[in-house]
Protein backbone atom coordinates (compact mmCIF):
# COMPACT_ATOMS: atom_id res chain seq x y z
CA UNK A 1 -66.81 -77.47 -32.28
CA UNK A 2 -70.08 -78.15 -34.19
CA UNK A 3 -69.34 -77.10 -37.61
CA UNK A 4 -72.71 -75.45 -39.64
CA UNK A 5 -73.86 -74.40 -42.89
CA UNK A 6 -72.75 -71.02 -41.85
CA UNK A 7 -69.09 -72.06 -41.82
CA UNK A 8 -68.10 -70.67 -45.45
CA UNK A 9 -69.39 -67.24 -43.89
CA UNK A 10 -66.65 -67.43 -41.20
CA UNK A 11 -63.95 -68.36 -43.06
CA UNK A 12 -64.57 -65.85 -46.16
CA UNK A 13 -65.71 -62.92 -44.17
CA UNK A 14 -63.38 -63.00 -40.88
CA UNK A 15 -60.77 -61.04 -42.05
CA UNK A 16 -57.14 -60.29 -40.82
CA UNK A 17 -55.93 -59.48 -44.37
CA UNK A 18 -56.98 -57.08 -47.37
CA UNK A 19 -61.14 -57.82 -48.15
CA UNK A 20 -61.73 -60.18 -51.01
CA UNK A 21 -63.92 -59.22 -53.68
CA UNK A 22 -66.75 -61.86 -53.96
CA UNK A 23 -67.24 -63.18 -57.17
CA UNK A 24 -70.70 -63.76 -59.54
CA UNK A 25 -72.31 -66.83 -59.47
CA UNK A 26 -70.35 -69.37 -60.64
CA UNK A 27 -73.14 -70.89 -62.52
CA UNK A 28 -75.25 -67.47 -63.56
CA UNK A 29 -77.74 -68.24 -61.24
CA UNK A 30 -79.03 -64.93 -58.66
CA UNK A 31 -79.94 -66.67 -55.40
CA UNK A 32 -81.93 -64.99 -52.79
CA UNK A 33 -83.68 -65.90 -49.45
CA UNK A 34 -86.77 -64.39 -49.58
CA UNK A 35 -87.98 -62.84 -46.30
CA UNK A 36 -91.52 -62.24 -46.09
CA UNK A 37 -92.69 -60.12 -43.22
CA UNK A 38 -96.55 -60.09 -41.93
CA UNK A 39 -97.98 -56.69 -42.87
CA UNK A 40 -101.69 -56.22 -41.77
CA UNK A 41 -103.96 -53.42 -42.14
CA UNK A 42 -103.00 -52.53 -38.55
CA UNK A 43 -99.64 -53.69 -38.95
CA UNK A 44 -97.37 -54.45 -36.47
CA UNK A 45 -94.64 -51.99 -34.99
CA UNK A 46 -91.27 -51.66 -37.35
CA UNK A 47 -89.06 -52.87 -34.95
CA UNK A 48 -90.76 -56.21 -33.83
CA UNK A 49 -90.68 -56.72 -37.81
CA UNK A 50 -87.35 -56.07 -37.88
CA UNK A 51 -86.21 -58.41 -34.95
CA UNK A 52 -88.65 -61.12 -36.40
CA UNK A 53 -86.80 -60.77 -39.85
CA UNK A 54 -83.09 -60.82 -38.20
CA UNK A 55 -83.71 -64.06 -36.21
CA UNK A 56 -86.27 -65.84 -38.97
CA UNK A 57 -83.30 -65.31 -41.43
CA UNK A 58 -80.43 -66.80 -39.53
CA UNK A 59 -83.39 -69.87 -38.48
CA UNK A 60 -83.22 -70.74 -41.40
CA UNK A 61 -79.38 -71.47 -41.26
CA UNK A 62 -79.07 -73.14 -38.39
CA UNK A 63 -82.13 -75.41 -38.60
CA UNK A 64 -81.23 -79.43 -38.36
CA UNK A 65 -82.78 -79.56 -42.20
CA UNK A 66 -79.78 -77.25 -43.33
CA UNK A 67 -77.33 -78.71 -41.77
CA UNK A 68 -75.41 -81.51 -43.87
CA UNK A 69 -77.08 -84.54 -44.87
CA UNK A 70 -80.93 -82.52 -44.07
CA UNK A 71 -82.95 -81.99 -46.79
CA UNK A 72 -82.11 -78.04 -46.93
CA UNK A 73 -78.82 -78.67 -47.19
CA UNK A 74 -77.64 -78.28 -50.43
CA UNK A 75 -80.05 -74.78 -51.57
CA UNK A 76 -79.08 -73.09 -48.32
CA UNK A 77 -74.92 -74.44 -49.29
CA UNK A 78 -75.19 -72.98 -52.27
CA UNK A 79 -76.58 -70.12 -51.73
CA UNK A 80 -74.09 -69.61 -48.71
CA UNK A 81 -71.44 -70.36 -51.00
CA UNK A 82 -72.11 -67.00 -53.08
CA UNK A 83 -73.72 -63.95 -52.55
CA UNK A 84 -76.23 -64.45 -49.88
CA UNK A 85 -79.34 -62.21 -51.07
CA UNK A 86 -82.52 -61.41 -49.60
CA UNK A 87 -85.16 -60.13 -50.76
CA UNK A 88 -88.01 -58.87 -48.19
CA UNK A 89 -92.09 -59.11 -49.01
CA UNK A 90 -95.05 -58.07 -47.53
CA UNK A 91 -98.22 -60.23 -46.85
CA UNK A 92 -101.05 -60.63 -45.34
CA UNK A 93 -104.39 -62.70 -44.72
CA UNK A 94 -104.60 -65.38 -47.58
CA UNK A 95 -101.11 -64.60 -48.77
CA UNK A 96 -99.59 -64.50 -45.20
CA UNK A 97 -101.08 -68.43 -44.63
CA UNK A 98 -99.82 -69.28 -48.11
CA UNK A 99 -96.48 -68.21 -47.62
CA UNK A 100 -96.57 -70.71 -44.67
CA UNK A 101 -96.52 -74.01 -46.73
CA UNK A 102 -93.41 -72.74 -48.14
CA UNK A 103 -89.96 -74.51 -46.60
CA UNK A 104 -89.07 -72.21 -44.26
CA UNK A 105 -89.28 -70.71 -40.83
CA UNK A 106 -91.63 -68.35 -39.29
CA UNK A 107 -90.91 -66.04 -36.33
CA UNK A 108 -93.40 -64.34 -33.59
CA UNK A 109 -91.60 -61.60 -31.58
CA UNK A 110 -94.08 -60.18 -29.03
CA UNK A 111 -97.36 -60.21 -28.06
CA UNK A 112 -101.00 -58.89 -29.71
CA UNK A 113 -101.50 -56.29 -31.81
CA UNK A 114 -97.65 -55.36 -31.06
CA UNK A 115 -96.33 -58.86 -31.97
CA UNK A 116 -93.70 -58.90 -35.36
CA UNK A 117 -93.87 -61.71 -37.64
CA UNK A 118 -91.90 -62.64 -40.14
CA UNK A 119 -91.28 -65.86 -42.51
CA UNK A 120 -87.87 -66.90 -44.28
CA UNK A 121 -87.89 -68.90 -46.71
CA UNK A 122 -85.66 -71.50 -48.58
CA UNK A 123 -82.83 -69.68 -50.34
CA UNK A 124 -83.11 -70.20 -54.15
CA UNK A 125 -83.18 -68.79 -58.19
CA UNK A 126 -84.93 -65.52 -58.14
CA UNK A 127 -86.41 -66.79 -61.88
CA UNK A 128 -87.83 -69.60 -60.05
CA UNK A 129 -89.75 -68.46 -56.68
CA UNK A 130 -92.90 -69.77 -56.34
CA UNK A 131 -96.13 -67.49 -57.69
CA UNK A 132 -97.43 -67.53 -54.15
CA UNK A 133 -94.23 -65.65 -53.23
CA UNK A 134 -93.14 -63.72 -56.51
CA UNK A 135 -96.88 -62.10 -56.66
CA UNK A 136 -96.12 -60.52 -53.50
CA UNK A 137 -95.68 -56.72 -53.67
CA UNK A 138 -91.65 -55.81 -52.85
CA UNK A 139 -91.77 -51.70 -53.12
CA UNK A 140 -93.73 -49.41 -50.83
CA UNK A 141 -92.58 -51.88 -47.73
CA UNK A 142 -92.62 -49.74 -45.03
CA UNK A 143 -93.61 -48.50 -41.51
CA UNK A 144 -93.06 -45.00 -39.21
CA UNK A 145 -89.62 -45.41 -37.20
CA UNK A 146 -91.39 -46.43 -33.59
CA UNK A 147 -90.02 -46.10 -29.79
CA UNK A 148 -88.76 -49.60 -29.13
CA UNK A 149 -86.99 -48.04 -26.20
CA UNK A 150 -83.66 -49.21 -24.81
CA UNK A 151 -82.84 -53.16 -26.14
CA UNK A 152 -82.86 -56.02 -23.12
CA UNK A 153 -79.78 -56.35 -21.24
CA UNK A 154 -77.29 -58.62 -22.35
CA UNK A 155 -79.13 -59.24 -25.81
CA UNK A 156 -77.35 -58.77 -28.80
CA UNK A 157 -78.21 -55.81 -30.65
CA UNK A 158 -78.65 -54.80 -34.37
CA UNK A 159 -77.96 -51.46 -34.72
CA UNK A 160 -79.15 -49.63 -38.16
CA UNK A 161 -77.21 -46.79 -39.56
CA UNK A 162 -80.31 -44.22 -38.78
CA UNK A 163 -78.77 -41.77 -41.46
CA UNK A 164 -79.75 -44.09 -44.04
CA UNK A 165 -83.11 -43.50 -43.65
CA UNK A 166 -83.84 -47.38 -45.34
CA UNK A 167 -86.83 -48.47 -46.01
CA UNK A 168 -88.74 -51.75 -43.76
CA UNK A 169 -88.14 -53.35 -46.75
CA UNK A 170 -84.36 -52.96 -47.27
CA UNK A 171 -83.58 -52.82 -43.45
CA UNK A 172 -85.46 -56.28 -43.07
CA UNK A 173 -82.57 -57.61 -45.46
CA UNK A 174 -80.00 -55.96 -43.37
CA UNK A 175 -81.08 -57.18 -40.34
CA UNK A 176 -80.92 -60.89 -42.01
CA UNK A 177 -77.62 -60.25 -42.94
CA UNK A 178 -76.01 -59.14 -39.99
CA UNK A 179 -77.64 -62.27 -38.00
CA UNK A 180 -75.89 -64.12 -40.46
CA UNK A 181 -72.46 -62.39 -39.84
CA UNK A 182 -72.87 -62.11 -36.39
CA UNK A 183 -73.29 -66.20 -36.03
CA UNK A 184 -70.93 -67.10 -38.18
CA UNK A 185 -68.42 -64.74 -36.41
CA UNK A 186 -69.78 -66.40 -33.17
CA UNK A 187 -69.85 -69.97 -34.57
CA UNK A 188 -73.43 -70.04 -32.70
CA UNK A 189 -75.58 -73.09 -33.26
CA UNK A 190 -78.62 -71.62 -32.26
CA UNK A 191 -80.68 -68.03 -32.35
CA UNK A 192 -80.52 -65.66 -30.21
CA UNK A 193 -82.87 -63.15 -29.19
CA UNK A 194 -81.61 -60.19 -31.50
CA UNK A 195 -82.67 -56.89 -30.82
CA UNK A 196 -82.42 -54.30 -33.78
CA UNK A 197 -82.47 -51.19 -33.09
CA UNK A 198 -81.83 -47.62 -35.00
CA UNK A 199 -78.47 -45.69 -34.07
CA UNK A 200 -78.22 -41.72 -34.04
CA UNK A 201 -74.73 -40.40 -35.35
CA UNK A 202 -73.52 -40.21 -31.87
CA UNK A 203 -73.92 -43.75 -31.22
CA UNK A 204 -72.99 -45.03 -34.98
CA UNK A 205 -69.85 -43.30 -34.50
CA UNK A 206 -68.94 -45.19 -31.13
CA UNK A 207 -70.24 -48.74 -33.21
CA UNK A 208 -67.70 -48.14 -35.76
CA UNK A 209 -64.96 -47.88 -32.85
CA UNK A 210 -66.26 -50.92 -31.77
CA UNK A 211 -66.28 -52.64 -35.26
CA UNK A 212 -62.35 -51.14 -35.35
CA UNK A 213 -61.36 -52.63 -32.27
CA UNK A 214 -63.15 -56.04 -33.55
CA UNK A 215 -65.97 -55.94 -30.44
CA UNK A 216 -68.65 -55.94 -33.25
CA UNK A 217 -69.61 -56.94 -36.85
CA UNK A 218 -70.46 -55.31 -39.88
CA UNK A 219 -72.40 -55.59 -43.01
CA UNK A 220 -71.13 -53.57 -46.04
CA UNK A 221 -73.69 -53.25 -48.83
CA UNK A 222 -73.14 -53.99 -52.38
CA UNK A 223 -74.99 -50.88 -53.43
CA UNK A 224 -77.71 -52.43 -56.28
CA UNK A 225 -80.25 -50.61 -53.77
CA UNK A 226 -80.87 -47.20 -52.12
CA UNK A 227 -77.55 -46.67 -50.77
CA UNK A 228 -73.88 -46.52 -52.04
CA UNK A 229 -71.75 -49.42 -52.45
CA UNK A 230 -69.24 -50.34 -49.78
CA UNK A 231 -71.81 -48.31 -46.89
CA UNK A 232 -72.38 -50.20 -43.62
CA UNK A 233 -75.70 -51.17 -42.93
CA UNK A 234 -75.80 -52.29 -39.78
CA UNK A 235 -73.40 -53.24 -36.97
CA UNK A 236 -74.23 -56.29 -34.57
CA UNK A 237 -72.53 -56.58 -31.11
CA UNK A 238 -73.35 -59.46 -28.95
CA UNK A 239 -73.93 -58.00 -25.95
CA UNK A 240 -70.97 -59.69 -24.42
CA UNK A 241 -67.78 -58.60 -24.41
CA UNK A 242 -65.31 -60.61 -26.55
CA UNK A 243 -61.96 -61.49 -25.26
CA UNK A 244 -58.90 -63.77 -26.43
CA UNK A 245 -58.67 -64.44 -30.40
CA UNK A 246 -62.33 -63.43 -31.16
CA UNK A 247 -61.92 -59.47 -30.03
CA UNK A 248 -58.98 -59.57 -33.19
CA UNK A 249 -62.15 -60.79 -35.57
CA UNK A 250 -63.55 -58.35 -37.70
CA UNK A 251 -66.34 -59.28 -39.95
CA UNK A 252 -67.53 -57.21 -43.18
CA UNK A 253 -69.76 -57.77 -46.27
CA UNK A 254 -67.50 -57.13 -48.88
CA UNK A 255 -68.76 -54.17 -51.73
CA UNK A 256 -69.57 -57.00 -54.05
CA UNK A 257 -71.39 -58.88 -51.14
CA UNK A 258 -75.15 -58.17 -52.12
CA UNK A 259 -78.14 -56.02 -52.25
């Protein structure tokens, strides 16, 4: 089994026993990835944003520069270690192409005027982010809910608690997250083509029956943002049905997870 950076994540969040609380920072430092996501005057559609911030954020983790002994390694380990933040920004023109000589990795999902694009960046101290990225505007990120339409067969799907009502902004961090999870819980080495998607009460309700029976995996917000601590986000199931020892997995950010 190849072994990632994303191994802490299994081993702290699969659960069999009582949830774990996650501690501070060891060393006082707030870590965050920062997702930036490409937001023209005639922006893209929500959703291709969305599925371009879900698989830029878990490229990040699984790149060969993260990995031990590659020159990501140790911000991404670190950040890994603790509370695994994101924080999502909006470019575009100038800033978009800045953002770009940043470490990181940027994502196209789809074509022309409908294509989503999004750039994550090398985990790191929120005091310390670059001007190029901490000029860039965080609040009043977001788009109209579109009509993605049913996601591909077979992909594995995001799903977003659609009685949230979240903003591009904070769903863009969910998304991230629950890529995260849903490798780790996976022990994937590479990124799949995640669909996210927005479910109605009707479906949310048969995801959390899924999440029960361990056929999907959650993310549980800390609450420092628009919604309560200890509510679930967003529910990823792979699109394949899980048999043997992984359908016992069940996977949740813990209250004191993040933001």
């Amino acid at each position: 089994m190849i072994v990632t950076v994303l191994e802490p994540l299994a081993a702290r969040y699969i659960a069999r026993g009582p949830r774990v609380e996650i501690p501070p920072e060891p060393d006082g430092v707030v870590r965050a990835m920062p997702v930036v996501l490409r937001i023209e005057r005639s922006p893209a559609p929500r959703t291709a944003l969305l599925d371009a911030a879900a698989r830029a954020a878990l490229a990040v983790c699984l790149d060969a520069r993260a990995q031990p002994g590659g020159e990501w390694h140790d911000a991404v380990a670190t950040w890994v270690a603790s509370r695994i933040r994101k924080i999502a920004r909006r470019a575009r023109g100038a800033h978009w192409a800045a953002v770009q000589d940043l470490p990181g990795v940027t994502v196209h999902v789809g074509d022309g005027a409908q294509a989503g694009e999004a750039r994550a960046l090398l985990p790191g101290p929120v005091d310390e982010a670059p001007k190029v990225v901490s000029r860039l505007q965080i609040g009043g990120t977001d788009l109209p809910d579109d009509a993605p339409g049913p996601p591909p067969g077979g992909a594995p799907v995001i799903w977003l608690n659609g009685a949230l009502g979240m903003t591009l902004g904070k769903a863009a961090a969910q998304v991230g997250h629950a890529s995260m999870l849903d490798a780790a819980a996976r022990r994937l080495t590479a990124v799949p083509p995640y669909a996210v998607r927005t479910a109605d009460r009707t479906r949310w309700a048969a995801l959390c029956t899924a999440l029960d029976r361990g056929d999907a995996v959650a993310v549980r917000d800390a609450g420092f943002t628009e919604v309560d601590p200890g509510t679930i986000t967003a529910i990823a199931v792979s699109g394949k049905p899980r048999s043997g020892p992984d359908r016992a997995l069940k996977v949740a950010f813990r209250t004191a997870g993040l933001g």
